[in-house]
Protein backbone atom coordinates (compact mmCIF):
# COMPACT_ATOMS: atom_id res chain seq x y z
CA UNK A 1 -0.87 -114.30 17.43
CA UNK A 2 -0.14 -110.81 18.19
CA UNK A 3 -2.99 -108.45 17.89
CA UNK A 4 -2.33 -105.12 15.75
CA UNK A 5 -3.28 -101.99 16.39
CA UNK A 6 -5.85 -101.72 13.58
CA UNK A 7 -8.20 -104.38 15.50
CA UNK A 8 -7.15 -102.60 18.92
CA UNK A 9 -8.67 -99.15 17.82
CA UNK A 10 -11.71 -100.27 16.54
CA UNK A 11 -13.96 -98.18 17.71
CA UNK A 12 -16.63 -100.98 18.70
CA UNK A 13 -14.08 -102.05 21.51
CA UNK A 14 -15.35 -98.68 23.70
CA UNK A 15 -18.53 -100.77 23.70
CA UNK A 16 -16.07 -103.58 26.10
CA UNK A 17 -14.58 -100.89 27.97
CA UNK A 18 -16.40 -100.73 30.99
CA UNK A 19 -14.11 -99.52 33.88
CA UNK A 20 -11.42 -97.43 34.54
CA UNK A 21 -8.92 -100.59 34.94
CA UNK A 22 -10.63 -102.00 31.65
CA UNK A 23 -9.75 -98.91 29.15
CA UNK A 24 -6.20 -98.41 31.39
CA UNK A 25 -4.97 -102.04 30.15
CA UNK A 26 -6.53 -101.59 26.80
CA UNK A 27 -5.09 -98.06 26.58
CA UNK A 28 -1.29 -99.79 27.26
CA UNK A 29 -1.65 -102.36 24.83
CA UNK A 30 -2.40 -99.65 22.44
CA UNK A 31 0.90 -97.11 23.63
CA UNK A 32 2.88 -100.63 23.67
CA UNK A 33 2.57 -101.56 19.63
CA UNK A 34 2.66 -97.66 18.78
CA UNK A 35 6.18 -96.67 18.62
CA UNK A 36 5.74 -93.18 21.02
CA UNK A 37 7.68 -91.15 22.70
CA UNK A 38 7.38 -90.93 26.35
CA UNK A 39 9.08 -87.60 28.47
CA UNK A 40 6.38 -85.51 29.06
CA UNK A 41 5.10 -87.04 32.90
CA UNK A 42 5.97 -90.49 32.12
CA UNK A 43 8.33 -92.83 31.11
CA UNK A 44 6.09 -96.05 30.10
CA UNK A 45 2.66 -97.00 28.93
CA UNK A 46 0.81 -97.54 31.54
CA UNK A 47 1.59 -94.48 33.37
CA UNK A 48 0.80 -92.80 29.97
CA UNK A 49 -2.38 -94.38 30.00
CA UNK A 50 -2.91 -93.37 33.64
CA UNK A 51 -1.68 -89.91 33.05
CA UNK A 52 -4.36 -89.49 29.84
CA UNK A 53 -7.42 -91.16 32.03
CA UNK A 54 -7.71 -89.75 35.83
CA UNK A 55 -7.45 -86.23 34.58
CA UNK A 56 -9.85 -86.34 31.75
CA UNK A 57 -12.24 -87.29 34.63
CA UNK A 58 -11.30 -84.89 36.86
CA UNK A 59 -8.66 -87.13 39.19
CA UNK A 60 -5.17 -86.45 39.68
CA UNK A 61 -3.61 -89.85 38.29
CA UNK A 62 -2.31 -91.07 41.97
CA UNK A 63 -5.78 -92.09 42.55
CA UNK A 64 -5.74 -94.67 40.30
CA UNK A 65 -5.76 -97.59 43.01
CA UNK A 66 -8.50 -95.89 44.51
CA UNK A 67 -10.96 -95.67 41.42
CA UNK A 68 -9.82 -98.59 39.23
CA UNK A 69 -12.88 -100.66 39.53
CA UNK A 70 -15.21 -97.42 38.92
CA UNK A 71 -17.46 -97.60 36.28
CA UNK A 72 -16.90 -95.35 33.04
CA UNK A 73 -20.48 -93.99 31.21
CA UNK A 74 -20.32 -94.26 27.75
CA UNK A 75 -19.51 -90.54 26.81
CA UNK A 76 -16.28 -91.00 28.91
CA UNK A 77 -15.13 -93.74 26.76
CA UNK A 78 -15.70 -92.45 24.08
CA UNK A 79 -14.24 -89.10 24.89
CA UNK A 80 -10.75 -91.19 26.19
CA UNK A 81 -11.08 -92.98 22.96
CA UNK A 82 -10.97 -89.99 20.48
CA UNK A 83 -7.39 -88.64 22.94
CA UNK A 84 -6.16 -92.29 22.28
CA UNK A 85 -6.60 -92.10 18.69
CA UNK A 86 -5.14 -88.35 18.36
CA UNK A 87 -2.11 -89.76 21.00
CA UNK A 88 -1.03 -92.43 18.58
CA UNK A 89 -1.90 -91.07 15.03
CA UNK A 90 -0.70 -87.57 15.67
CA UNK A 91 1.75 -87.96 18.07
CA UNK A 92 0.25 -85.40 20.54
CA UNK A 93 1.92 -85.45 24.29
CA UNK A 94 -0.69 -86.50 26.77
CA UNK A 95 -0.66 -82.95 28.77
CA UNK A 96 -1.93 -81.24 25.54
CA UNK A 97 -4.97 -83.44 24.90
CA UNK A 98 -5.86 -83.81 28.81
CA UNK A 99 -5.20 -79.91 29.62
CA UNK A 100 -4.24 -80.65 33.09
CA UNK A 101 -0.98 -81.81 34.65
CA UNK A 102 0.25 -81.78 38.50
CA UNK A 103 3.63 -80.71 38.98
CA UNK A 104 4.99 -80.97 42.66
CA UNK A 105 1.01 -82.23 43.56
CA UNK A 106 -0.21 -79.17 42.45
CA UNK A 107 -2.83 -79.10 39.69
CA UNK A 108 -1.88 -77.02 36.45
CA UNK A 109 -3.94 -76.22 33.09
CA UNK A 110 -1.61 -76.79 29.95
CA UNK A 111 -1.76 -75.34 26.42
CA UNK A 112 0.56 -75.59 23.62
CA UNK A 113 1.38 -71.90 24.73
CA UNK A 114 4.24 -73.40 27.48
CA UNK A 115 6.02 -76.18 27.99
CA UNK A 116 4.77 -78.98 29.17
CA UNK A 117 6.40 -78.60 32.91
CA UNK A 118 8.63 -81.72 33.76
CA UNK A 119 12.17 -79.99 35.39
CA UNK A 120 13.76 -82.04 37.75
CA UNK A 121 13.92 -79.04 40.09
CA UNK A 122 10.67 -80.53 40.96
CA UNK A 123 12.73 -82.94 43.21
CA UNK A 124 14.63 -80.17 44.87
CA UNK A 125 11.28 -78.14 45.78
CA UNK A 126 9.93 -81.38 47.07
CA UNK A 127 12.37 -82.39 49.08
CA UNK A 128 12.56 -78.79 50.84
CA UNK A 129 15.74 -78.29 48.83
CA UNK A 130 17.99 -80.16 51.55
CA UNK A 131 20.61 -80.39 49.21
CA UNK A 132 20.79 -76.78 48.60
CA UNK A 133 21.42 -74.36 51.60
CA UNK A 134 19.25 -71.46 51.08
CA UNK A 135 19.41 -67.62 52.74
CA UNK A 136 17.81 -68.08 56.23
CA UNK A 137 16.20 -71.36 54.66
CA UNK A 138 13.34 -69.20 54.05
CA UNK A 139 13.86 -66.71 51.23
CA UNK A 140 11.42 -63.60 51.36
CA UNK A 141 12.00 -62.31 47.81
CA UNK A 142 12.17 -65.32 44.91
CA UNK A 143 12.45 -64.53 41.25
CA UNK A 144 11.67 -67.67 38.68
CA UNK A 145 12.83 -66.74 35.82
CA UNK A 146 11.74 -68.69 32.35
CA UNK A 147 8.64 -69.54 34.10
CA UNK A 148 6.29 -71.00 31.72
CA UNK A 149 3.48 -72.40 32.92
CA UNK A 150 4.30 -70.74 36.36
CA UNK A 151 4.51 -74.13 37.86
CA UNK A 152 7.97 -73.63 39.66
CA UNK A 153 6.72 -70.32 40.96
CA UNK A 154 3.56 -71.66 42.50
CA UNK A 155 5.10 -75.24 44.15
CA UNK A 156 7.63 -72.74 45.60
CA UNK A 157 4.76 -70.40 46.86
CA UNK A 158 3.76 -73.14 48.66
CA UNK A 159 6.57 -74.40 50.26
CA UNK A 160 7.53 -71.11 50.84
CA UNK A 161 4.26 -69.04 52.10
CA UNK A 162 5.60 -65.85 53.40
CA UNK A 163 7.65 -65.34 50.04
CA UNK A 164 6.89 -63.05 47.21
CA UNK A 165 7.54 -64.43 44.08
CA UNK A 166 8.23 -62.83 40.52
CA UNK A 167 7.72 -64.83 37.14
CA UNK A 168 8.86 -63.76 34.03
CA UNK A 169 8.82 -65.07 31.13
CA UNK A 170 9.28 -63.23 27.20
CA UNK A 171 6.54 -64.95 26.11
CA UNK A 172 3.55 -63.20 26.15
CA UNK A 173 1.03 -66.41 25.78
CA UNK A 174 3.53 -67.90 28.47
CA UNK A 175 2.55 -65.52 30.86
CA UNK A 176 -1.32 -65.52 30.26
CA UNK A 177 -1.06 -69.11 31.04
CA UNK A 178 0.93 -68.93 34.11
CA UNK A 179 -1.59 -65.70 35.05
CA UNK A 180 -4.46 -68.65 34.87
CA UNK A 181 -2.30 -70.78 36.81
CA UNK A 182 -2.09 -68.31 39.36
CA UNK A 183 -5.59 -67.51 39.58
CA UNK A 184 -6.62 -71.16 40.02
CA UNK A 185 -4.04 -71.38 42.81
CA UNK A 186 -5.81 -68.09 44.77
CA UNK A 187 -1.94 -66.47 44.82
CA UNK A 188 -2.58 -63.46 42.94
CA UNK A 189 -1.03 -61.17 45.76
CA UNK A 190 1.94 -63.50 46.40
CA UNK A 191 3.44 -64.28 42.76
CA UNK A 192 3.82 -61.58 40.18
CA UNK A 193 3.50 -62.40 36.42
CA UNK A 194 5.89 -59.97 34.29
CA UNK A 195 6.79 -60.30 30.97
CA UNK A 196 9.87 -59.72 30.34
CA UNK A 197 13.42 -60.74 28.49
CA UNK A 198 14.97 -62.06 31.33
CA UNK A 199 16.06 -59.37 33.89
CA UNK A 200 15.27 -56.46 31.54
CA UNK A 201 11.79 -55.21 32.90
CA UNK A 202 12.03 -56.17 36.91
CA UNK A 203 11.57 -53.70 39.39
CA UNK A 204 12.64 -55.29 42.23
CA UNK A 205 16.42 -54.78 42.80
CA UNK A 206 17.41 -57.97 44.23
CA UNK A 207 16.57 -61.47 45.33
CA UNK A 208 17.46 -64.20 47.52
CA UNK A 209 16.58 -67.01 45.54
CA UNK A 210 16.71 -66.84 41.28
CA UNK A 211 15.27 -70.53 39.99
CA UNK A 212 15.37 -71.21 36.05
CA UNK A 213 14.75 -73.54 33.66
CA UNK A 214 15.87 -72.01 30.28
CA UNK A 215 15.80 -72.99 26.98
CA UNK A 216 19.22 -74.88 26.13
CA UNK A 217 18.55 -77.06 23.34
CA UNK A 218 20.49 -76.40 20.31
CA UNK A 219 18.51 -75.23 17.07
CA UNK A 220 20.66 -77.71 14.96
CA UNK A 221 19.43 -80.71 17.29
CA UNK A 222 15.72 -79.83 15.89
CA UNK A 223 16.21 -82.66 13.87
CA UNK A 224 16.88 -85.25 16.42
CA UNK A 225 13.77 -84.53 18.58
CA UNK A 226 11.18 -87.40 18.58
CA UNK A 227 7.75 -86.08 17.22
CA UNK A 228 5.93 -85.18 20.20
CA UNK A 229 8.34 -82.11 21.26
CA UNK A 230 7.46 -80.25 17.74
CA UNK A 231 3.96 -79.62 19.38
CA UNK A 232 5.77 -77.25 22.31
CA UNK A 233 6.59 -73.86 21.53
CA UNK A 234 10.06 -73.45 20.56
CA UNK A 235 10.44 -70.21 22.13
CA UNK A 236 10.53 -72.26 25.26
CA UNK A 237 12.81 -74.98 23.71
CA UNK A 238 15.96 -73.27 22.02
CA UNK A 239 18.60 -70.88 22.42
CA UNK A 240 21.35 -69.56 19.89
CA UNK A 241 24.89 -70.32 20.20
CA UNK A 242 24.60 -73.92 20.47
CA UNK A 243 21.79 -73.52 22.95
CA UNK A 244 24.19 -71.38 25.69
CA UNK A 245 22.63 -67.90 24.77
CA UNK A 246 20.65 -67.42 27.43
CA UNK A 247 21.87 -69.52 29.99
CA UNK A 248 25.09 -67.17 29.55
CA UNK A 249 23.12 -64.44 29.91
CA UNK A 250 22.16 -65.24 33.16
CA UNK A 251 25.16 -66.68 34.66
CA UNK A 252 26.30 -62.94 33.44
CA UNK A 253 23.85 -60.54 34.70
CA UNK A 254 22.18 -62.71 38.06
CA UNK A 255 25.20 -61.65 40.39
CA UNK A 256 23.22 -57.66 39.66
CA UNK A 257 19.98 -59.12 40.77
CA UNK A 258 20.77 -61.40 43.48
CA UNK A 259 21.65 -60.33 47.42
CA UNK A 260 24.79 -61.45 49.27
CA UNK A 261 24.79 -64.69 49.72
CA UNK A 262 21.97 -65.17 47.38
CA UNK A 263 21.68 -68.27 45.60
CA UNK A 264 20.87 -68.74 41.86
CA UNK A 265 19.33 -72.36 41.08
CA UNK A 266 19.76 -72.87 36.89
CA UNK A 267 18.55 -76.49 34.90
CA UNK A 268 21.25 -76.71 31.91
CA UNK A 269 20.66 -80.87 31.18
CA UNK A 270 23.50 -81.60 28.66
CA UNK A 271 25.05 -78.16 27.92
CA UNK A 272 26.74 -79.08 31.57
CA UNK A 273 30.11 -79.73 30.28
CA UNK A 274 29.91 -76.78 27.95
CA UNK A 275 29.21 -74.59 31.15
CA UNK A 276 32.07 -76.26 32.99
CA UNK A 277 34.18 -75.71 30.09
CA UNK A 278 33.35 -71.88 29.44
CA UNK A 279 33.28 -70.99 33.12
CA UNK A 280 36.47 -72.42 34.95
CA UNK A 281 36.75 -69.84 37.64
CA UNK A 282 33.18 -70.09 38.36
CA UNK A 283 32.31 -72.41 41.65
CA UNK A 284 29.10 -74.44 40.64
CA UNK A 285 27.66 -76.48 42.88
CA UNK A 286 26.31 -79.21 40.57
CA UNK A 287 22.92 -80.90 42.49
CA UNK A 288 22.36 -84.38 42.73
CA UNK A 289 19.19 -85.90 41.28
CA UNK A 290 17.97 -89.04 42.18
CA UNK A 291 14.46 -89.64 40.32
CA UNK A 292 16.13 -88.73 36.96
CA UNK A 293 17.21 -85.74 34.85
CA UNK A 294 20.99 -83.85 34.92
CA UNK A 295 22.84 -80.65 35.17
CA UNK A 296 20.98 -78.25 37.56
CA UNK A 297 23.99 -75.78 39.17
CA UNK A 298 24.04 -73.78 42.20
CA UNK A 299 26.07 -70.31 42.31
CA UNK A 300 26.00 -68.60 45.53
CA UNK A 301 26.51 -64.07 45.15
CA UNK A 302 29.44 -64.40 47.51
C-alpha cells in the first residue's frame, strides 16, 4: 500500500524525525507524491529536500555527506516542517522559504524581490570561461547588466579580483538586494550597484566584458508556467515583443558601450532561433553547455 501524503504530513511524524538523513528521506517521499515543479537549484526530490535542509541550518547543501547522521533539536524540525508544508501546499520555490542560495559556491540571500539565480552562465564563470576567449583573459572593466540578485557580478569578482564591476538592474528592490549581496561578500569598492534601464544611467564609457541574463519570456507564455515561477517578480521574467524587447535592445546599443575587441556574453534560452532569424549578418558565437540550459551567444566589438 502506498502511503499518501495526508499520513506523511502529519505533524506527529517531526516527533520520528531525528537526524538530518531521517527528515531528508522523509522530506523526498513527501516532494515525490506532490506533483512540484523543480528548476529553481534542482532538478529532483532529494536534492530539493537537500537544498530546503542544510541552509535552514546554516550549511551550504554540499555538506550533506558530512552532517547526515547529525542530530536535529526539536525546533529545527519543526521549523523544516512548517517550509515542507508551505513547499507543497503553496507551491513556494525552495530559495524563497530558505532565504539563502549558493550560486558558483558563493553564498547569496534571496527575496521574492529577484530572481531566484540559476543561469547557466554559472558554468562558463566556473570553468574560467575556456570556451570563451576574453580581452587579455583578464578584463579590468566588467558591466553585468540585468543583475538581479548580483550573483553573476560577485562569482565574476571573484574569479576576476583586479576587475571593477558595474550592476545594473531597473529594478529598484533588485538592486537593494544585490547591494546586501555585496555587502555580505566585503566587495563594496569593487562592484558598483546602479539602477538603471539598461545602458541609460552608466558613467563609465566602455567595457571589456558585458554579461546578461535578461528577461526573454514571452508575456503570452504566462499561462504555461508551472506554479512556482508566479512567486518571482515578473519584471525579471518578461519582455514585450514576444519576449525580444530587451534582448534587442542590447544586441543594439552594447557595440556603444563595449571596447574593441570587447566581448558581450547574453543568456536568450529559447528565443535563440528568433535571434538567429532577426540577426543574419550578425556573427554569434553560440556557447556550449554541458550541465544543462541553452542559447547563451557571444558577440565580439570587432
Amino acid at each position: 500500500m502506498v502511503i499518501k501524503l495526508k499520513y506523511l504530513l502529519n505533524e506527529k511524524i517531526i516527533n520520528e524525525l531525528l537526524s538530518v538523513q531521517d527528515i531528508i528521506r522523509w522530506i523526498t517521499s513527501c516532494f515525490s507524491i506532490s506533483n512540484l515543479w523543480y528548476g529553481h537549484g534542482s532538478n529532483n526530490p532529494w536534492d530539493e529536500a537537500i537544498n530546503l535542509v542544510l541552509p535552514l541550518l546554516g550549511l551550504p547543501p554540499y555538506l550533506y555527506k558530512k552532517v547526515y547522521k547529525s542530530k536535529l533539536s526539536f525546533k529545527e524540525r519543526e521549523l523544516i516542517y512548517q517550509l515542507v508544508y508551505k513547499r507543497i501546499k503553496k507551491r513556494i520555490p525552495v530559495v524563497y522559504l530558505t532565504k539563502k542560495t549558493w550560486f558558483c559556491g558563493y553564498e547569496l540571500y534571496i527575496d521574492n524581490r529577484v530572481l531566484i539565480p540559476r543561469s547557466p552562465i554559472a558554468e562558463l564563470i566556473n570553468n574560467k570561461f575556456k570556451s570563451v576567449i576574453l580581452p587579455n583573459n583578464k578584463p579590468k572593466y566588467i558591466l553585468d547588466l540585468c543583475t538581479g540578485s548580483g550573483c553573476i557580478a560577485i562569482a565574476c569578482s571573484y574569479l576576476f579580483p583586479n576587475s571593477h564591476i558595474d550592476a545594473v538592474d531597473i529594478s529598484v528592490d533588485a538592486i537593494n538586494v544585490a547591494e546586501y549581496n555585496i555587502q555580505l561578500h566585503g566587495l563594496e569598492n569593487r562592484i558598483t550597484p546602479i539602477c538603471s534601464n539598461l545602458f541609460n544611467n552608466l558613467t563609465k564609457s566602455t567595457y571589456d566584458l558585458i554579461i546578461t541574463n535578461p528577461p526573454y519570456v514571452d508575456k503570452r507564455e504566462i499561462k504555461y508556467l508551472p506554479r512556482e515561477y508566479l512567486y518571482e517578480p515578473k519584471i525579471g521574467l518578461f519582455s514585450k515583443n514576444n519576449g525580444m524587447e530587451i534582448i534587442d535592445k542590447i544586441i543594439s546599443q552594447s557595440p556603444f558601450y563595449l571596447k574593441k575587441n570587447g566581448i558581450l556574453i547574453c543568456e536568450v534560452g529559447n528565443k535563440m532561433l528568433n535571434i538567429i532569424e532577426k540577426y543574419p549578418k550578425i556573427c554569434f558565437q553560440w556557447l556550449d553547455i554541458k550541465n544543462g540550459g541553452i542559447g547563451i551567444f557571444k558577440i565580439e566589438n570587432i
